[in-house]
Protein backbone atom coordinates (compact mmCIF):
# COMPACT_ATOMS: atom_id res chain seq x y z
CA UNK A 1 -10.28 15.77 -28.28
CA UNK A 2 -12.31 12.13 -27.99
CA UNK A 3 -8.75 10.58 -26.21
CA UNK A 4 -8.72 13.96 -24.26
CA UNK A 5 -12.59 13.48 -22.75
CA UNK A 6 -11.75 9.72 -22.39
CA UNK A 7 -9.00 10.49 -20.13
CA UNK A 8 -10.31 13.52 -18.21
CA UNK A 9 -13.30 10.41 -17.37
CA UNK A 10 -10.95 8.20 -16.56
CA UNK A 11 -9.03 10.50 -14.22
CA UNK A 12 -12.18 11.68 -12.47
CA UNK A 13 -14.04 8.18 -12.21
CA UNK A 14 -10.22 6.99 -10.20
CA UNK A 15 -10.85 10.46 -8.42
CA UNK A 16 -14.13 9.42 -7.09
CA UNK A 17 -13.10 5.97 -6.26
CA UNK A 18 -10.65 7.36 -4.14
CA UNK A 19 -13.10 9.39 -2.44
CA UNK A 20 -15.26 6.06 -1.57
CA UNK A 21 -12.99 4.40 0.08
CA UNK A 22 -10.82 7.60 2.35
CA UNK A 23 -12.47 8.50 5.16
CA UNK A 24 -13.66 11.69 4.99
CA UNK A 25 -14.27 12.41 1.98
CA UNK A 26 -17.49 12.51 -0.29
CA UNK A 27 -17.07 13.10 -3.82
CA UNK A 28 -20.24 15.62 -4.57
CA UNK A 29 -18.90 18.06 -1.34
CA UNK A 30 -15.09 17.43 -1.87
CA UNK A 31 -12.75 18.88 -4.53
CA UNK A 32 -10.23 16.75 -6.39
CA UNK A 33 -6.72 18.16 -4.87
CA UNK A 34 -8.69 17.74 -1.52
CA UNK A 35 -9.28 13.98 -1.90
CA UNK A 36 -6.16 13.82 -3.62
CA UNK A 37 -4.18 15.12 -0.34
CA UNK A 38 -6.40 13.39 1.85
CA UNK A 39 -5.73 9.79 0.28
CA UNK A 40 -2.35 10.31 0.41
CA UNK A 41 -2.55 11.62 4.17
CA UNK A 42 -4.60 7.92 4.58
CA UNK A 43 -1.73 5.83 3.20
CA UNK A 44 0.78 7.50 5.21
CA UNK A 45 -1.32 6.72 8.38
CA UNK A 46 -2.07 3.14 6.94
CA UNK A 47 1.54 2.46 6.28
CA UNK A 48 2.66 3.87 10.15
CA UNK A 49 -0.01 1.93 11.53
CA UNK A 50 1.12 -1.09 9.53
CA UNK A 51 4.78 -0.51 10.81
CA UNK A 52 3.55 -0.51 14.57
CA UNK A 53 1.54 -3.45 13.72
CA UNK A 54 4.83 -5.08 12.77
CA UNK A 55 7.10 -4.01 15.38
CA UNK A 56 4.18 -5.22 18.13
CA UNK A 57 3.52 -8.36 16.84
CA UNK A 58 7.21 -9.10 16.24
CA UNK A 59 7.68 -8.70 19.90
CA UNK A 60 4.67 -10.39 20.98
CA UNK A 61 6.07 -13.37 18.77
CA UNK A 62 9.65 -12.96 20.40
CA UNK A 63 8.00 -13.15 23.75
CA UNK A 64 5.94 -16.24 23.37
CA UNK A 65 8.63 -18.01 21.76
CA UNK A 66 10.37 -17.10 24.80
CA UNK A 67 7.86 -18.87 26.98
CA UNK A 68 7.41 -21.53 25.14
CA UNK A 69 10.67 -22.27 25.22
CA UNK A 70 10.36 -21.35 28.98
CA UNK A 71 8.14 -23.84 29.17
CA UNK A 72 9.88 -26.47 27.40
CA UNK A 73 12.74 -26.36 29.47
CA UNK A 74 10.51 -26.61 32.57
CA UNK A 75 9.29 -30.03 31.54
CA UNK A 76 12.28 -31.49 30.74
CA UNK A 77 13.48 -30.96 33.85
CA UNK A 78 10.41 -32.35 35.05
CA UNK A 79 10.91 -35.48 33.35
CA UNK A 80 14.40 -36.22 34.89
C-alpha cells in the first residue's frame, strides 16, 4: 500500500507540474486527463512551431548566404 501512496504522489505532484508550466491550465480548477490532453496538445504545437522555425530560418540562412556571396562577387570584380 506505502509503494502504492508513494506513487499515486508521485504521479500527481508530475501532474501538477505539468499544469504550471501549459498554458491554460491551473491545477486546483483542472482535472488530470484534462491537463494531461492539454500538455500533449502544447507539445504538438511546440514541435510545429519548432518545425516552421526551422524551415524559416533555413531559408533566411540560404538567402543571406546568397547575398553574401552576391556581394563577394561584386567586389572582386571591383577590384579588377
Amino acid at each position: 500500500k506505502e509503494v502504492e501512496r508513494r506513487r499515486r504522489h508521485a504521479i500527481n505532484e508530475a501532474i501538477d507540474s505539468l499544469a504550471t508550466i501549459v498554458p491554460g491550465c491551473e491545477a486546483k480548477t483542472t482535472n488530470k486527463g484534462s491537463i494531461i490532453t492539454q500538455a500533449v496538445a502544447y507539445i504538438h504545437d511546440l514541435k510545429n512551431n519548432e518545425a516552421s522555425n526551422i524551415e524559416k530560418w533555413t531559408l533566411e540562412k540560404l538567402l543571406m548566404d546568397q547575398a553574401l556571396d552576391d556581394a563577394r562577387n561584386e567586389a572582386e570584380r571591383a577590384i579588377r
